[in-house]
Protein backbone atom coordinates (compact mmCIF):
# COMPACT_ATOMS: atom_id res chain seq x y z
CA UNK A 1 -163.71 -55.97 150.09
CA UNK A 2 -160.57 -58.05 148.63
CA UNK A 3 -157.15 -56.47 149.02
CA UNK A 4 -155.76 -54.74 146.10
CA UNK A 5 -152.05 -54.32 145.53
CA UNK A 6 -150.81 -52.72 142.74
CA UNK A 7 -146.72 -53.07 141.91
CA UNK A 8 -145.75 -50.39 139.42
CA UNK A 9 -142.82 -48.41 137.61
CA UNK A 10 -143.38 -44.29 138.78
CA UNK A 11 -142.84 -43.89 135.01
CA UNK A 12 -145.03 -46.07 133.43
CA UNK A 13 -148.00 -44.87 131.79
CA UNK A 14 -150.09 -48.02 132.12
CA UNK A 15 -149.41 -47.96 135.81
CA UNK A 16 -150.59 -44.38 136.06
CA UNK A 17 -153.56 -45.77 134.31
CA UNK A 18 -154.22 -48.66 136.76
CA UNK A 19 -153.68 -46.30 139.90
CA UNK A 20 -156.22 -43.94 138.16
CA UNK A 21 -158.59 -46.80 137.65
CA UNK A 22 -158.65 -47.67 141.45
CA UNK A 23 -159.04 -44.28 142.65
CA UNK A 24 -161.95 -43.35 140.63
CA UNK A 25 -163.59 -46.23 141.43
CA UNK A 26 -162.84 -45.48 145.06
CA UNK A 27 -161.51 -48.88 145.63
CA UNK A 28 -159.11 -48.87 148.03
CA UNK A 29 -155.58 -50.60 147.11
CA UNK A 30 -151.29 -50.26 148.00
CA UNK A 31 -149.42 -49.12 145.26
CA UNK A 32 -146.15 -50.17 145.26
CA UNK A 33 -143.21 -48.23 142.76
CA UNK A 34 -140.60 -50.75 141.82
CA UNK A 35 -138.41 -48.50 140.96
CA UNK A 36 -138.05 -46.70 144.06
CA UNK A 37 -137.21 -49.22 146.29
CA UNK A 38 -133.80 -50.77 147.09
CA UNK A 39 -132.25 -53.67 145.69
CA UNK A 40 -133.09 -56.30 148.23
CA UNK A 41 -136.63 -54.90 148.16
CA UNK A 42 -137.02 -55.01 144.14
CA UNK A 43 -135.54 -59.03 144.25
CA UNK A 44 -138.64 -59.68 146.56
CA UNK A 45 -141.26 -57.76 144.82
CA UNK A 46 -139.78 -59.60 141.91
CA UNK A 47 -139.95 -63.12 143.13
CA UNK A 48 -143.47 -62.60 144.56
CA UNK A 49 -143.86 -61.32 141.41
CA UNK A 50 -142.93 -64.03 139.26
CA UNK A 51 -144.21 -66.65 141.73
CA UNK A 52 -148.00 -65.50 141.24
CA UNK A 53 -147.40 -66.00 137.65
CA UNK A 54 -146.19 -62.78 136.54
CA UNK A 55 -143.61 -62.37 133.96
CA UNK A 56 -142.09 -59.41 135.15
CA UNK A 57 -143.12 -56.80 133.46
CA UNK A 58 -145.56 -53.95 134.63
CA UNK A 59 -148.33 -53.28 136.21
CA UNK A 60 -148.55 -56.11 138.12
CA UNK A 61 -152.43 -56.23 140.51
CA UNK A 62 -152.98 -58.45 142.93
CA UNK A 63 -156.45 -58.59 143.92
CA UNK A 64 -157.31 -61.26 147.07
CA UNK A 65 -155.31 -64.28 146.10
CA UNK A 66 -155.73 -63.47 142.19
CA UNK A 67 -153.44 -61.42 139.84
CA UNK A 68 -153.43 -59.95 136.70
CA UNK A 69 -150.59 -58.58 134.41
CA UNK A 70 -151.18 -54.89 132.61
CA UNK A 71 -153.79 -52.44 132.45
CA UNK A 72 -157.04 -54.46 131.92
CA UNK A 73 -160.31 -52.94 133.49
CA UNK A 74 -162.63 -55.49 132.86
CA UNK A 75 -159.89 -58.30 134.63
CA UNK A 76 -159.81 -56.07 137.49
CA UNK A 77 -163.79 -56.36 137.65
CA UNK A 78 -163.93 -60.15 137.50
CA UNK A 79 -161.18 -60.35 140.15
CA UNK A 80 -163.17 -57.75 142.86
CA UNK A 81 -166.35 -59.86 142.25
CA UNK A 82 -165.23 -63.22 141.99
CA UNK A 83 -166.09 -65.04 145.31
């Protein structure tokens, strides 16, 4: 199974969402909270952020060596089965 990483704001409802969406799918995945990290952390989430094409905002997946910006189920599906 691909890796799934999941960068997120505690706050954020759509994040909440795209947790939700993992768990009751039982796919297994690292959630990471932006906003509870420190500063030097938060610059690097950022840049890995922006350097797989992200623009910054939230949620932010990473599935395998794919990613995807904001709650979107069916982009979470192509990215677990695409070979």
């Amino acid at each position: 199974m691909k890796k799934v990483k999941v960068y997120a704001l505690s706050t954020c409802l759509w994040c909440k969402k795209t947790k939700r969406y993992f768990e009751e799918k039982k796919i297994p995945f690292e959630a990471v909270d932006y906003d509870k990290q420190d500063d030097d952390c938060q610059q690097k989430i950022m840049e890995e952020i922006k350097a797989n094409g992200g623009t910054g905002s939230f949620p932010f997946v990473k599935i395998g060596n794919s990613c995807t910006q904001g709650y979107n189920p069916g982009e979470f599906e192509k990215l677990l089965e695409k070979k």
